[in-house]
N, C-alpha and C. Protein backbone atom coordinates (compact mmCIF):
# COMPACT_ATOMS: atom_id res chain seq x y z
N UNK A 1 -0.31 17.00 -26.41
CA UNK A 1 0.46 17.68 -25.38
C UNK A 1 1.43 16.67 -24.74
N UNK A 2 2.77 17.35 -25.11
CA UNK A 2 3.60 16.00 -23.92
C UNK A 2 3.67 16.17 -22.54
N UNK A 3 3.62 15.47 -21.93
CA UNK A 3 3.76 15.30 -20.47
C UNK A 3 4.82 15.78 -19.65
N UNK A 4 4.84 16.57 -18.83
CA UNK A 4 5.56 16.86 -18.32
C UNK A 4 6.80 15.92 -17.04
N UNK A 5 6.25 14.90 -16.59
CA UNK A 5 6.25 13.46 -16.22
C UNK A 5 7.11 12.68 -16.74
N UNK A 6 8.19 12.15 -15.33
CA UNK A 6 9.12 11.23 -15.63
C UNK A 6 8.70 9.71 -14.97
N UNK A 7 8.38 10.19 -14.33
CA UNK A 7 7.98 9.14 -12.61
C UNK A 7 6.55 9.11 -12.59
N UNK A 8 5.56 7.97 -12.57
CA UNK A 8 4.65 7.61 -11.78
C UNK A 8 4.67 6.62 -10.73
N UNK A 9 4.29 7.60 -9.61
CA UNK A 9 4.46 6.58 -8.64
C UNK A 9 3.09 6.30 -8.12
N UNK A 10 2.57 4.93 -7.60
CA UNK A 10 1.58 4.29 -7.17
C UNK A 10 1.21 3.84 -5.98
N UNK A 11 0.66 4.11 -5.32
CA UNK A 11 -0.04 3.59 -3.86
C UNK A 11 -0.01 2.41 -4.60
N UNK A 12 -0.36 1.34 -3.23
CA UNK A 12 -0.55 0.02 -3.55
C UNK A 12 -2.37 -0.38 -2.77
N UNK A 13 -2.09 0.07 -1.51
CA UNK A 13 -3.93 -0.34 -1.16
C UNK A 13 -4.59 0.30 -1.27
N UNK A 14 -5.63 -0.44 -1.71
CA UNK A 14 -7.43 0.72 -2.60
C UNK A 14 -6.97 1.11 -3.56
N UNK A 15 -6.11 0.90 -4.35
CA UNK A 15 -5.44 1.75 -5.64
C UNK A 15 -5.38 0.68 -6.57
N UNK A 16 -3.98 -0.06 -6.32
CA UNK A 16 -3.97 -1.28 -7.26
C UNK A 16 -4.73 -2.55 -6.37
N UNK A 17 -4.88 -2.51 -5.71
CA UNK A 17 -5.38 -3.60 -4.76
C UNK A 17 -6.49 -3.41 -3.54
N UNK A 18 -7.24 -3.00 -3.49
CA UNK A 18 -8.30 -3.13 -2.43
C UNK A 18 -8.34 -4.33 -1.56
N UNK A 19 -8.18 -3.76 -0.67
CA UNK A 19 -8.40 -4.75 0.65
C UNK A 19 -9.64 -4.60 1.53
N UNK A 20 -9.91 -5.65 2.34
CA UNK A 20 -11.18 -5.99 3.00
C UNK A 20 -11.03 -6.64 3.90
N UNK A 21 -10.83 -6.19 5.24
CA UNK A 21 -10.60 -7.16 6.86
C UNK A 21 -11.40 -7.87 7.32
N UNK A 22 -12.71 -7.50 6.74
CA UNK A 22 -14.15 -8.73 7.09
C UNK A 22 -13.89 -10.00 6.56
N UNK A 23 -12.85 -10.29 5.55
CA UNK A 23 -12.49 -11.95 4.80
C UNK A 23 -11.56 -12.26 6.17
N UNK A 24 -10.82 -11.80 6.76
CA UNK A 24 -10.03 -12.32 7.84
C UNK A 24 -10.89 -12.61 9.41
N UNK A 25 -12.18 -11.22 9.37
CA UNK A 25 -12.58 -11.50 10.70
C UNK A 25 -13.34 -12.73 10.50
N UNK A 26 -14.38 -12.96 9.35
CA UNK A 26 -15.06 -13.85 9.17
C UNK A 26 -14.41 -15.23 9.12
N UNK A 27 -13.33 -15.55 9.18
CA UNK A 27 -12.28 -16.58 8.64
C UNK A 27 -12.44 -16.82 10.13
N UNK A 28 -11.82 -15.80 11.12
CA UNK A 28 -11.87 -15.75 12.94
C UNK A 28 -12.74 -16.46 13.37
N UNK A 29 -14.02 -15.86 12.83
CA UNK A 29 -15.29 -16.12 13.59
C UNK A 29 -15.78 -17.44 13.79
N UNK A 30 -15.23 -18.36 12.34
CA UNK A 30 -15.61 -19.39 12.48
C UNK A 30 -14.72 -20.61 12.98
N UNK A 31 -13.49 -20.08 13.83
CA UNK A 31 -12.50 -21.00 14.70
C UNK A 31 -13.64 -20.78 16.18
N UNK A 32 -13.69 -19.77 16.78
CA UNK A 32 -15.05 -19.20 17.54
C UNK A 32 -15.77 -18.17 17.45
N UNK A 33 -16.35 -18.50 17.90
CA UNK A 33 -17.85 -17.19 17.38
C UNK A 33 -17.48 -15.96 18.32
N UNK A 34 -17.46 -14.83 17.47
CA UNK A 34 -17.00 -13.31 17.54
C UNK A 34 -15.44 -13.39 18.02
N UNK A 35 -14.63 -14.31 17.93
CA UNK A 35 -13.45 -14.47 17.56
C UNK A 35 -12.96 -13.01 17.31
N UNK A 36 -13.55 -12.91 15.72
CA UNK A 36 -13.25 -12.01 15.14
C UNK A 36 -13.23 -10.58 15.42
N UNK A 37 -14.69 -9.93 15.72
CA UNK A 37 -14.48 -8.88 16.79
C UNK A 37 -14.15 -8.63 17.79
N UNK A 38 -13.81 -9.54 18.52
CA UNK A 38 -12.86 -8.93 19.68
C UNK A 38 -11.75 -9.00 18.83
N UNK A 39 -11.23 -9.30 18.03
CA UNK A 39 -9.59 -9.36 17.40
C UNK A 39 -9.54 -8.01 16.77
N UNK A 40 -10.67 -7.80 16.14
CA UNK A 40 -10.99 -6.06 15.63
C UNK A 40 -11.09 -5.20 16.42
N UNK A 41 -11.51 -5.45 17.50
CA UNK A 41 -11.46 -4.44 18.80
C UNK A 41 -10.31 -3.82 19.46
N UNK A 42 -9.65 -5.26 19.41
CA UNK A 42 -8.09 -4.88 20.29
C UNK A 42 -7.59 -4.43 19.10
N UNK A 43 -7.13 -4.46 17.87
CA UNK A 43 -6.86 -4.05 16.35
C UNK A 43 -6.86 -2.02 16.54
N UNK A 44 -8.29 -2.02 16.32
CA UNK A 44 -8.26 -1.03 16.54
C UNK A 44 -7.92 0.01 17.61
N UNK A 45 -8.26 -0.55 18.71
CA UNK A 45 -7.57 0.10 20.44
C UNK A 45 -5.94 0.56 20.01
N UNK A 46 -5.77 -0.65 19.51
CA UNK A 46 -4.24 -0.66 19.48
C UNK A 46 -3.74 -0.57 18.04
N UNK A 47 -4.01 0.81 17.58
CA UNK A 47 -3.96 0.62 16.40
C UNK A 47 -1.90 1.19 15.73
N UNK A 48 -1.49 1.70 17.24
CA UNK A 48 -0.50 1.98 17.34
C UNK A 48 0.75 0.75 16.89
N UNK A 49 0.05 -0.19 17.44
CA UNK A 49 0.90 -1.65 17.13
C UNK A 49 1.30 -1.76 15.81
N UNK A 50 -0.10 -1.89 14.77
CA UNK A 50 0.08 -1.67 13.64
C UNK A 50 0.86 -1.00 12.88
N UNK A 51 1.07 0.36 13.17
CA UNK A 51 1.69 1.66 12.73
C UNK A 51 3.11 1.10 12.90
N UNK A 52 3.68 1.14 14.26
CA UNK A 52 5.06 0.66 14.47
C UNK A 52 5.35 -0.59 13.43
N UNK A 53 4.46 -1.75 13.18
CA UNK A 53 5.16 -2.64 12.22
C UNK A 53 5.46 -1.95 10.85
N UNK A 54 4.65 -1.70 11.05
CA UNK A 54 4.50 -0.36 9.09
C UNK A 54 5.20 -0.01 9.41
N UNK A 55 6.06 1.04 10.12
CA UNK A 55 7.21 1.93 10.34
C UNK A 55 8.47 0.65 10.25
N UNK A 56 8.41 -0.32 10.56
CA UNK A 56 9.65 -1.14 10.93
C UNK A 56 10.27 -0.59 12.01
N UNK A 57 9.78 -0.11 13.30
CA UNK A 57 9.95 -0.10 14.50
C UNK A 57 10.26 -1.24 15.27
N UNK A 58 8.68 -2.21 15.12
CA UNK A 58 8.62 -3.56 15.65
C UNK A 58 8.89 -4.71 14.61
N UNK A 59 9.04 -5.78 15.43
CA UNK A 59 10.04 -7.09 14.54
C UNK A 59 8.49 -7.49 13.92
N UNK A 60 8.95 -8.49 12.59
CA UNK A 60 7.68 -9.24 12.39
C UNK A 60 7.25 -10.02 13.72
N UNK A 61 8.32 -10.91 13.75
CA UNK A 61 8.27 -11.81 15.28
C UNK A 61 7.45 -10.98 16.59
N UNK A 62 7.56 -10.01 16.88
CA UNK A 62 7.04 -9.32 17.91
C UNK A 62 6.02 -8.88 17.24
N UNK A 63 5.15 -8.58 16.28
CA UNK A 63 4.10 -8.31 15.74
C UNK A 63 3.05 -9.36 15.71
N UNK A 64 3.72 -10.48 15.53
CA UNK A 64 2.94 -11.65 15.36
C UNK A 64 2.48 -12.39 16.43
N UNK A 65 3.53 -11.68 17.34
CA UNK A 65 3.07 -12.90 19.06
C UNK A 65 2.39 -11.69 20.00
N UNK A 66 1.95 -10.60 19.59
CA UNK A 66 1.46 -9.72 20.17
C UNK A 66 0.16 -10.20 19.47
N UNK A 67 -0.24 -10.07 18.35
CA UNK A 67 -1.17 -10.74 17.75
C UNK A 67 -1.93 -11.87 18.33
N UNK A 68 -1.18 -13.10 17.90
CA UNK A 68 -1.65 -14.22 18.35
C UNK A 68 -2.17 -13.89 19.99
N UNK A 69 -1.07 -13.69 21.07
CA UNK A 69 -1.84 -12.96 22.51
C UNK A 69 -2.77 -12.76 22.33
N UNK A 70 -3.12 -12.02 21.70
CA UNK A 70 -4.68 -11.12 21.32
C UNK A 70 -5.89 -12.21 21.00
N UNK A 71 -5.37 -13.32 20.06
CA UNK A 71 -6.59 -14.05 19.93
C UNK A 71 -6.14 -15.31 21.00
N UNK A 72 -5.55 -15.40 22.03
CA UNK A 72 -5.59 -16.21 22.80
C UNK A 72 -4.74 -17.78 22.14
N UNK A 73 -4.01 -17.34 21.10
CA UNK A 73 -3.16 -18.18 20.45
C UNK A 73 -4.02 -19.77 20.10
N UNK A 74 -5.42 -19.03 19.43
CA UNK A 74 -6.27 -20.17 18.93
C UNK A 74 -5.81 -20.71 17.42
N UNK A 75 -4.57 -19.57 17.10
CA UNK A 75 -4.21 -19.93 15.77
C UNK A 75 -2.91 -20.46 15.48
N UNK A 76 -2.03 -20.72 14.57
CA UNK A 76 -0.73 -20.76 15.15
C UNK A 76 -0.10 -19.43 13.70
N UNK A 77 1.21 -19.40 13.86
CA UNK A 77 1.53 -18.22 13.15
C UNK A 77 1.17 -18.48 11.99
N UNK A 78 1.52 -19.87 11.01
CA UNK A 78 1.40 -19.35 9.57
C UNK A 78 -0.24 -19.47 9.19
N UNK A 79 -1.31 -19.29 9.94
CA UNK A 79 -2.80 -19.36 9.71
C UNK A 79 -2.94 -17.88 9.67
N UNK A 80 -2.19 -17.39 11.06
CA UNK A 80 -2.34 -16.07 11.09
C UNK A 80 -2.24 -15.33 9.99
N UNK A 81 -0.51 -15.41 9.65
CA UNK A 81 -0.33 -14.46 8.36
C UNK A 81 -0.91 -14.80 7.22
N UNK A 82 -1.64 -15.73 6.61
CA UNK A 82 -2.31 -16.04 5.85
C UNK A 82 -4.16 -15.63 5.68
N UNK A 83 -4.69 -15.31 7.40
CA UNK A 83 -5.69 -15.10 7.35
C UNK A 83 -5.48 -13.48 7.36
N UNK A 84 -3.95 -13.00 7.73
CA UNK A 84 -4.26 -11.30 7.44
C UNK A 84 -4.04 -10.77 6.80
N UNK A 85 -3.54 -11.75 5.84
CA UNK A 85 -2.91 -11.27 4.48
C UNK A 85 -3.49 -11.82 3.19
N UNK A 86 -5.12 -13.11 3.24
CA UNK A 86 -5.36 -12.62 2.12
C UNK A 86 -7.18 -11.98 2.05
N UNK A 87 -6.48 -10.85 1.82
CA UNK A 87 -7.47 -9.66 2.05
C UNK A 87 -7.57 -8.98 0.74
N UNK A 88 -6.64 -8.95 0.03
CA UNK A 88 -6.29 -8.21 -1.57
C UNK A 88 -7.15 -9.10 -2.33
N UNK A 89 -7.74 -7.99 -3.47
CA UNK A 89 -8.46 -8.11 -4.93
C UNK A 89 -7.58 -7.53 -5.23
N UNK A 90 -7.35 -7.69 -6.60
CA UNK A 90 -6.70 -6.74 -7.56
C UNK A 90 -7.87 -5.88 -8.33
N UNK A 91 -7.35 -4.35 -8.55
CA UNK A 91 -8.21 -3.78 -9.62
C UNK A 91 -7.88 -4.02 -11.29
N UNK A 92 -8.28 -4.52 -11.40
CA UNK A 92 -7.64 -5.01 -13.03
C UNK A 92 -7.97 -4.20 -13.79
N UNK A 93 -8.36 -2.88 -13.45
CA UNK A 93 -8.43 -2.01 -15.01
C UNK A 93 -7.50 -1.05 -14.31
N UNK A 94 -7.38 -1.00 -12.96
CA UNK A 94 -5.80 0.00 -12.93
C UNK A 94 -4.67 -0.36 -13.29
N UNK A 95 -4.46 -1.81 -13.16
CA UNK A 95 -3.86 -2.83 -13.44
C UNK A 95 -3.13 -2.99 -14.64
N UNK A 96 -4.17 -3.14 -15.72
CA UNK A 96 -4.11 -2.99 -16.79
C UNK A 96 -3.25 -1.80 -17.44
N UNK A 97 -3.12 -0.56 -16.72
CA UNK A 97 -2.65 0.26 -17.51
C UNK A 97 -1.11 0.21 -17.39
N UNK A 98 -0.60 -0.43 -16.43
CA UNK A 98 1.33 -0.05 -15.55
C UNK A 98 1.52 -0.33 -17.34
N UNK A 99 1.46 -1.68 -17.93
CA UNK A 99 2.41 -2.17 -19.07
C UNK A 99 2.56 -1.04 -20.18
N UNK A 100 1.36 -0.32 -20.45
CA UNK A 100 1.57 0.52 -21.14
C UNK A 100 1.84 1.99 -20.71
N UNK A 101 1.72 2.61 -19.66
CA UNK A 101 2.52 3.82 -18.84
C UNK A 101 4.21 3.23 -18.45
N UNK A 102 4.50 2.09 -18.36
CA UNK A 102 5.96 1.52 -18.34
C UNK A 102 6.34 1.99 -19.72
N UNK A 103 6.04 2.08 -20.46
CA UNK A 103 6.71 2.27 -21.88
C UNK A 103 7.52 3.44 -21.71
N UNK A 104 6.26 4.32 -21.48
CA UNK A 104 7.04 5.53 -21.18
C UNK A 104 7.54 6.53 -20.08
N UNK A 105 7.32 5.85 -18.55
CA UNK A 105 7.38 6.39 -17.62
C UNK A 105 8.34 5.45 -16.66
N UNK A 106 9.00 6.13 -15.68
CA UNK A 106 9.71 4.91 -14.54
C UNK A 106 8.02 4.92 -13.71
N UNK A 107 8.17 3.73 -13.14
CA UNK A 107 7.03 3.44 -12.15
C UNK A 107 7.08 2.93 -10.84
N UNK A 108 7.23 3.79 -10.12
CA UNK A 108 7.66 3.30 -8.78
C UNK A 108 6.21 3.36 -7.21
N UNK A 109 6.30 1.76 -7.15
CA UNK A 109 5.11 1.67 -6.05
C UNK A 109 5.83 2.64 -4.90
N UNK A 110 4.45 3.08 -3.76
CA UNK A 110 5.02 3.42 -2.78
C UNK A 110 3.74 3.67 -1.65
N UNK A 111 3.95 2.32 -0.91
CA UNK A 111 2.87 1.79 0.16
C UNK A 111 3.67 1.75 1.66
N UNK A 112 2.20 2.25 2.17
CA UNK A 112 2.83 1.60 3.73
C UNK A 112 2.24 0.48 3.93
N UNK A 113 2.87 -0.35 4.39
CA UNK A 113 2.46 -1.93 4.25
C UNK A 113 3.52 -2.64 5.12
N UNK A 114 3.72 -3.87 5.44
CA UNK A 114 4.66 -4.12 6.33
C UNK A 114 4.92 -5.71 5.83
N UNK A 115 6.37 -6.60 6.36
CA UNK A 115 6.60 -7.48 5.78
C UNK A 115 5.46 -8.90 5.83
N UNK A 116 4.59 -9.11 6.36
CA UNK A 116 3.69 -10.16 6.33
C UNK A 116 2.45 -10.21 5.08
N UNK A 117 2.18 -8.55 4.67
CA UNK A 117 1.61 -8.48 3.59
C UNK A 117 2.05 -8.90 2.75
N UNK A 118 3.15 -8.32 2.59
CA UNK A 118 4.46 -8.55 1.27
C UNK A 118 4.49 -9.78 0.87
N UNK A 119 4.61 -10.60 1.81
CA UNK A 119 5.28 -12.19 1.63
C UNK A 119 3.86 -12.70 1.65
N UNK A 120 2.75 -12.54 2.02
CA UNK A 120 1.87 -13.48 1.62
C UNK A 120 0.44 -13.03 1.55
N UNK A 121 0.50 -11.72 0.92
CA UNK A 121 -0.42 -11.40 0.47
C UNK A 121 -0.84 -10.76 -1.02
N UNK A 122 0.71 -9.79 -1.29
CA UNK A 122 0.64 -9.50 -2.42
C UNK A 122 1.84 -9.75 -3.29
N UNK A 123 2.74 -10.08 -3.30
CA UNK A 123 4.12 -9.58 -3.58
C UNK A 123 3.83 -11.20 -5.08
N UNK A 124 3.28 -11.66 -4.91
CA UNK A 124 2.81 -12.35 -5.96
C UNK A 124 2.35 -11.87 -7.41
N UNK A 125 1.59 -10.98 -7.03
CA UNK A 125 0.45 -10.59 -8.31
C UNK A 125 1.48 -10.46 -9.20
N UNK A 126 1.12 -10.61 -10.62
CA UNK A 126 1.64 -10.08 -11.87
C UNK A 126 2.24 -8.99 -12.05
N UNK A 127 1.22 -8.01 -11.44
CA UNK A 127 1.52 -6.58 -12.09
C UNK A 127 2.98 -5.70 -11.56
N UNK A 128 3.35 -6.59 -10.54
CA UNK A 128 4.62 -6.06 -9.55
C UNK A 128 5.44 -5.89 -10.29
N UNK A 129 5.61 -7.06 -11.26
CA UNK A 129 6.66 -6.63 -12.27
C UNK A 129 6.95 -5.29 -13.15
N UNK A 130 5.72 -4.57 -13.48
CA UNK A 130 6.14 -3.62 -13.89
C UNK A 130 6.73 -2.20 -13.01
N UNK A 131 6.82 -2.44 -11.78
CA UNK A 131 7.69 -1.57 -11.04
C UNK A 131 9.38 -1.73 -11.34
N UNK A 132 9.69 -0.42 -11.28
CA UNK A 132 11.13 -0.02 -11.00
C UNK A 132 11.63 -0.13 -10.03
N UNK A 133 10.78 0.22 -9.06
CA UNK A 133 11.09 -0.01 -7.65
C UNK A 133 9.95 0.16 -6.85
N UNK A 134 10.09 -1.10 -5.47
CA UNK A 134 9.05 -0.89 -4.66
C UNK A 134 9.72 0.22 -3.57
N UNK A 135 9.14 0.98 -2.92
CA UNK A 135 9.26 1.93 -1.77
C UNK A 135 8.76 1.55 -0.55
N UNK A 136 8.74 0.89 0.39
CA UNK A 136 8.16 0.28 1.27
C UNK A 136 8.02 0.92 2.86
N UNK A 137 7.04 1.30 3.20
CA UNK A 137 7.53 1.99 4.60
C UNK A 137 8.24 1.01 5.76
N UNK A 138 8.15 0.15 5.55
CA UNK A 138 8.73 -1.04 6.45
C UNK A 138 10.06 -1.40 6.38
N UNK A 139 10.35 -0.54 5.04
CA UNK A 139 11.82 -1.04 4.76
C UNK A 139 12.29 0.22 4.81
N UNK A 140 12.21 1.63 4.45
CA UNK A 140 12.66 2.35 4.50
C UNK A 140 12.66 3.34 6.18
N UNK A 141 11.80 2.70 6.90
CA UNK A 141 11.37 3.28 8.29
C UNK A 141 10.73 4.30 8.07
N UNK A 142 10.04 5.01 7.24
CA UNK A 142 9.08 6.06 7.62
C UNK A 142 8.22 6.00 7.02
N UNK A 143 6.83 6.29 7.00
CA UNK A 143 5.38 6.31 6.31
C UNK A 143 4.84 7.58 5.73
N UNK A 144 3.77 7.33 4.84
CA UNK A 144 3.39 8.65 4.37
C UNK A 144 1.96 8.48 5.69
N UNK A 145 2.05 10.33 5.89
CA UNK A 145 2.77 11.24 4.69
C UNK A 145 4.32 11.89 5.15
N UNK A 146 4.78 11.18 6.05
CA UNK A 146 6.25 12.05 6.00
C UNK A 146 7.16 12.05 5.29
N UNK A 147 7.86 12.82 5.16
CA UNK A 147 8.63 13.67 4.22
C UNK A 147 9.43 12.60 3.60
N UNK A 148 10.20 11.90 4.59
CA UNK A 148 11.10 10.88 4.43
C UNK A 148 10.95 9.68 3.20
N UNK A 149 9.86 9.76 3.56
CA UNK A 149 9.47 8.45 2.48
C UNK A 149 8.87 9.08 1.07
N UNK A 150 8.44 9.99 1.00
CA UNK A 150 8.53 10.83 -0.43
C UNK A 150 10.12 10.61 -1.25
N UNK A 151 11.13 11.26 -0.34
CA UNK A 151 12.47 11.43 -0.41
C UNK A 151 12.77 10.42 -0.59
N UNK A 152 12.52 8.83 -0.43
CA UNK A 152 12.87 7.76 -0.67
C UNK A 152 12.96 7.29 -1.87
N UNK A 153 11.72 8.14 -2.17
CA UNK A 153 11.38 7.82 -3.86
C UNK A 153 12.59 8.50 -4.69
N UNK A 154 12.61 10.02 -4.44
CA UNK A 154 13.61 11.16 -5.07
C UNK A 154 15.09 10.40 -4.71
N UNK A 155 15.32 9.85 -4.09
CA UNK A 155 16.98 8.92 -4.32
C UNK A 155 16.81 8.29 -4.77
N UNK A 156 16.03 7.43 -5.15
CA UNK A 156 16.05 6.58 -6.02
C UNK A 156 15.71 6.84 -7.39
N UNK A 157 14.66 7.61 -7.87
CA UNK A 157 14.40 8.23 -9.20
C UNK A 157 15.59 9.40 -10.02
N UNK A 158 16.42 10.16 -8.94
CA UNK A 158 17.29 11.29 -9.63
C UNK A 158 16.58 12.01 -10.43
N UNK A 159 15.14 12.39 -10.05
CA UNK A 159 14.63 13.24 -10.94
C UNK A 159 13.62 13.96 -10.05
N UNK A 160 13.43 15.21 -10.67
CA UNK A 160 13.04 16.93 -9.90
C UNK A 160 12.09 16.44 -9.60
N UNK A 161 11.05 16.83 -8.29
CA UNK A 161 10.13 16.82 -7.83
C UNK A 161 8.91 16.95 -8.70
N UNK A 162 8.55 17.91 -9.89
CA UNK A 162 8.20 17.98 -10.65
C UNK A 162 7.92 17.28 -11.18
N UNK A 163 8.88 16.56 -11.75
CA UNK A 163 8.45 15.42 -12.62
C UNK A 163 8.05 14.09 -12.03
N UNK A 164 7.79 13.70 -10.86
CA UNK A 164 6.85 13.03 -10.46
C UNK A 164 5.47 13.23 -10.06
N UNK A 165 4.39 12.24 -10.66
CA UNK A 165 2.75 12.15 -10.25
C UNK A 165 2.53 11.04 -9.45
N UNK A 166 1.82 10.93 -8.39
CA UNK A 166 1.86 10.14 -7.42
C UNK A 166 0.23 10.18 -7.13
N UNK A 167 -0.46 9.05 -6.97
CA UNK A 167 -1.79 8.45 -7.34
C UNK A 167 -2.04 7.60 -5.66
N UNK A 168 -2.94 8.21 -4.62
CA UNK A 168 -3.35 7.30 -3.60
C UNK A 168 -4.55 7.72 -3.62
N UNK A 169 -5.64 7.31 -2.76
CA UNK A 169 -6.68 6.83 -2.27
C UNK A 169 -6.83 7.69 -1.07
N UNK A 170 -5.86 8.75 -0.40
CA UNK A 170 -5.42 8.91 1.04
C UNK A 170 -4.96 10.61 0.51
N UNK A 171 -6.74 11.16 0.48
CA UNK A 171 -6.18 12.75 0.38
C UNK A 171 -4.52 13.50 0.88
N UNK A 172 -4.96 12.67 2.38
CA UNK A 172 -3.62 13.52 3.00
C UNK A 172 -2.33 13.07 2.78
N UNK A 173 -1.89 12.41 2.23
CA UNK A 173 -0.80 11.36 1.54
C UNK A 173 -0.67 12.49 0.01
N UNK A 174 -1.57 12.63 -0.79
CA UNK A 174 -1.48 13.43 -1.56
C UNK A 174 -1.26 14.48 -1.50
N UNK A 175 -1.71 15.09 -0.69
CA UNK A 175 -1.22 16.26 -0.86
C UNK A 175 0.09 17.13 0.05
N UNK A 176 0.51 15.93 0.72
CA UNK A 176 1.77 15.82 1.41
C UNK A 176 2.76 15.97 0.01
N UNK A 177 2.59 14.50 -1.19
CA UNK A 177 3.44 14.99 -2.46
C UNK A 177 3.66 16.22 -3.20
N UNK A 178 2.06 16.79 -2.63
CA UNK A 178 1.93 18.43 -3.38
C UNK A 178 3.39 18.84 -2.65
N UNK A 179 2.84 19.19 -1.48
CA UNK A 179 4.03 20.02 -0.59
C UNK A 179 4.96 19.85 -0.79
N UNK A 180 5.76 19.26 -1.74
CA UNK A 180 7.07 18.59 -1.84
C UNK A 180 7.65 18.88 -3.23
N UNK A 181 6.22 19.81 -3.94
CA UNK A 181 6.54 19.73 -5.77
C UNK A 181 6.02 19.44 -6.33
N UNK A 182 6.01 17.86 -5.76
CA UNK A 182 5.36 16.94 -6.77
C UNK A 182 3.49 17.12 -7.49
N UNK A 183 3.16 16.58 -8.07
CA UNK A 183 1.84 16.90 -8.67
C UNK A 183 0.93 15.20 -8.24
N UNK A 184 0.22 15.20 -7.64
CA UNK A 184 -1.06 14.05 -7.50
C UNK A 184 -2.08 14.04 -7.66
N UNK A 185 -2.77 12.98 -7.37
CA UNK A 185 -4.09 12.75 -8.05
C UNK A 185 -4.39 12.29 -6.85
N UNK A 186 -5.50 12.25 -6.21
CA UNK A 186 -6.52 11.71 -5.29
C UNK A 186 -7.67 10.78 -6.34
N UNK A 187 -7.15 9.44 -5.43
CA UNK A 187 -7.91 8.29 -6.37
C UNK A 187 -8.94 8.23 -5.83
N UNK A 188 -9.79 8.25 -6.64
CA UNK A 188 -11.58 8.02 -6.45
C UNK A 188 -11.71 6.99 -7.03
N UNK A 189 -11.52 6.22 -8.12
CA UNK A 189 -11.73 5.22 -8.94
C UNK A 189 -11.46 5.37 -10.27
N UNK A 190 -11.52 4.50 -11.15
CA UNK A 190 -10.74 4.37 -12.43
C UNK A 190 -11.19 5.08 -13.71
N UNK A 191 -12.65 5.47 -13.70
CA UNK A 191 -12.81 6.66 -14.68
C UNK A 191 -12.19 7.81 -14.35
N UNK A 192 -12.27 8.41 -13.00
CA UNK A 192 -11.75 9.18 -12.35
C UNK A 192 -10.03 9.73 -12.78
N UNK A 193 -9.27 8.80 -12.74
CA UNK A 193 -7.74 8.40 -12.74
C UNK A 193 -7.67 8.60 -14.49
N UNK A 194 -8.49 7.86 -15.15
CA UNK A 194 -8.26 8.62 -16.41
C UNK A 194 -8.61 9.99 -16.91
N UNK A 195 -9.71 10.12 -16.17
CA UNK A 195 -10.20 11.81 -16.44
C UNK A 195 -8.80 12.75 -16.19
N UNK A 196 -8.05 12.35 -15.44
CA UNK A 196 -6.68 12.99 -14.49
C UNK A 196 -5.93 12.85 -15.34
N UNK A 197 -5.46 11.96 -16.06
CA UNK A 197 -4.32 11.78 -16.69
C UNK A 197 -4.62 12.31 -18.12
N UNK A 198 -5.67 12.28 -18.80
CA UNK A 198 -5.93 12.84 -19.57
C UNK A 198 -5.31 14.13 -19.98
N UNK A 199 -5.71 15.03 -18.39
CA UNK A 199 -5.99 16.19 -18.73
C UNK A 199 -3.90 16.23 -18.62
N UNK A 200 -3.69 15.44 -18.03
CA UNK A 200 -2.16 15.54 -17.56
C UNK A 200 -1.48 15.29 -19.14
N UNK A 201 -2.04 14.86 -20.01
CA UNK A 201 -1.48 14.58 -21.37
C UNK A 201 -0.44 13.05 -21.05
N UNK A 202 -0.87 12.60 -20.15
CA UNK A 202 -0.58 10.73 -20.02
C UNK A 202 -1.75 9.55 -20.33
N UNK A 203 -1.20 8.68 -21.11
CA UNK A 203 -1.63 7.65 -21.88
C UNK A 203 -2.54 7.89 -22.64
């Protein structure tokens, strides 16, 4: 069966990359003890802070000294972005597949994520290369699931709603792509993702 599929597009966290904030609090904890949870505390209180950097609302610069505030500036900036950014594993059997779905598909990431990840957490890995394009909510100003940043993708791809499949971790992110045309998958894990594509008549 051929595929109906021009475009796969890819979440980037818990998808190709799983992340884990306990490697950063634990990193905290041991400059002082529970460091770390109170830094998770105010984190979460203020989880709005976050959102605005993801949106590209707020500057990195103003993200980072709101931050540091928070831990009482026991760190200095480049410890910071380094302790919040390396949080990524790679999944290497999702991993594994971009080189050979590149053959026959455009492949376009599309994360909300913001510039401190980028630069020193992931924007390294190998597998980046096989993107067409990254989609970034930080760069484009809007996050999933709004509309906007779907649409980010569709200017840049020139191709029908339809023919993009779009793969997150984040039911409601998915099925935001539904609403739009598009066809997704809700990632559970990597047998899972092939069971899906299978039936989709990809790879």
């Amino acid at each position: 069966m051929k595929s109906r599929f021009s475009v796969i597009v890819f979440d980037l966290g818990n998808v190709l990359l799983p992340f884990n904030y306990q490697i950063m609090l634990e990193k905290l904890d041991k400059i002082e003890k529970n460091l770390g949870q109170s830094f998770l505390k105010f984190y979460q209180d203020n989880y709005n802070i976050h959102r605005s950097f993801e949106k590209g609302e707020l500057s990195e610069d103003e993200f980072i000294n709101i931050m540091l505030k928070s831990l009482d500036d026991k760190l200095d900036r480049e410890t910071f972005c380094n302790y919040y950014s390396k949080i990524f594993t790679e999944n290497k059997n999702v991993t594994a597949l971009l080189p050979e779905l590149k053959k026959k598909y455009m492949l376009v990431l599309l994360s909300n994520t913001n510039s401190i990840h980028k630069e020193y957490g992931w924007k390294d890995f190998d597998f980046i290369k096989y993107f067409d394009r990254l989609i970034l909510s930080h760069e484009v100003k809007a996050f999933k699931p709004e509309k906007q940043i779907y649409k980010a993708v569709e200017k840049f791809t020139q191709r029908p709603p339809g023919e993009h499949l779009f793969i997150d971790d984040v039911q409601e992110y998915s099925d935001a792509a539904k609403k739009l045309g598009w066809d997704s998958i809700h990632f559970t894990g990597y047998e899972n993702l092939i069971k899906e594509f299978e039936e989709r008549g990809i790879y």
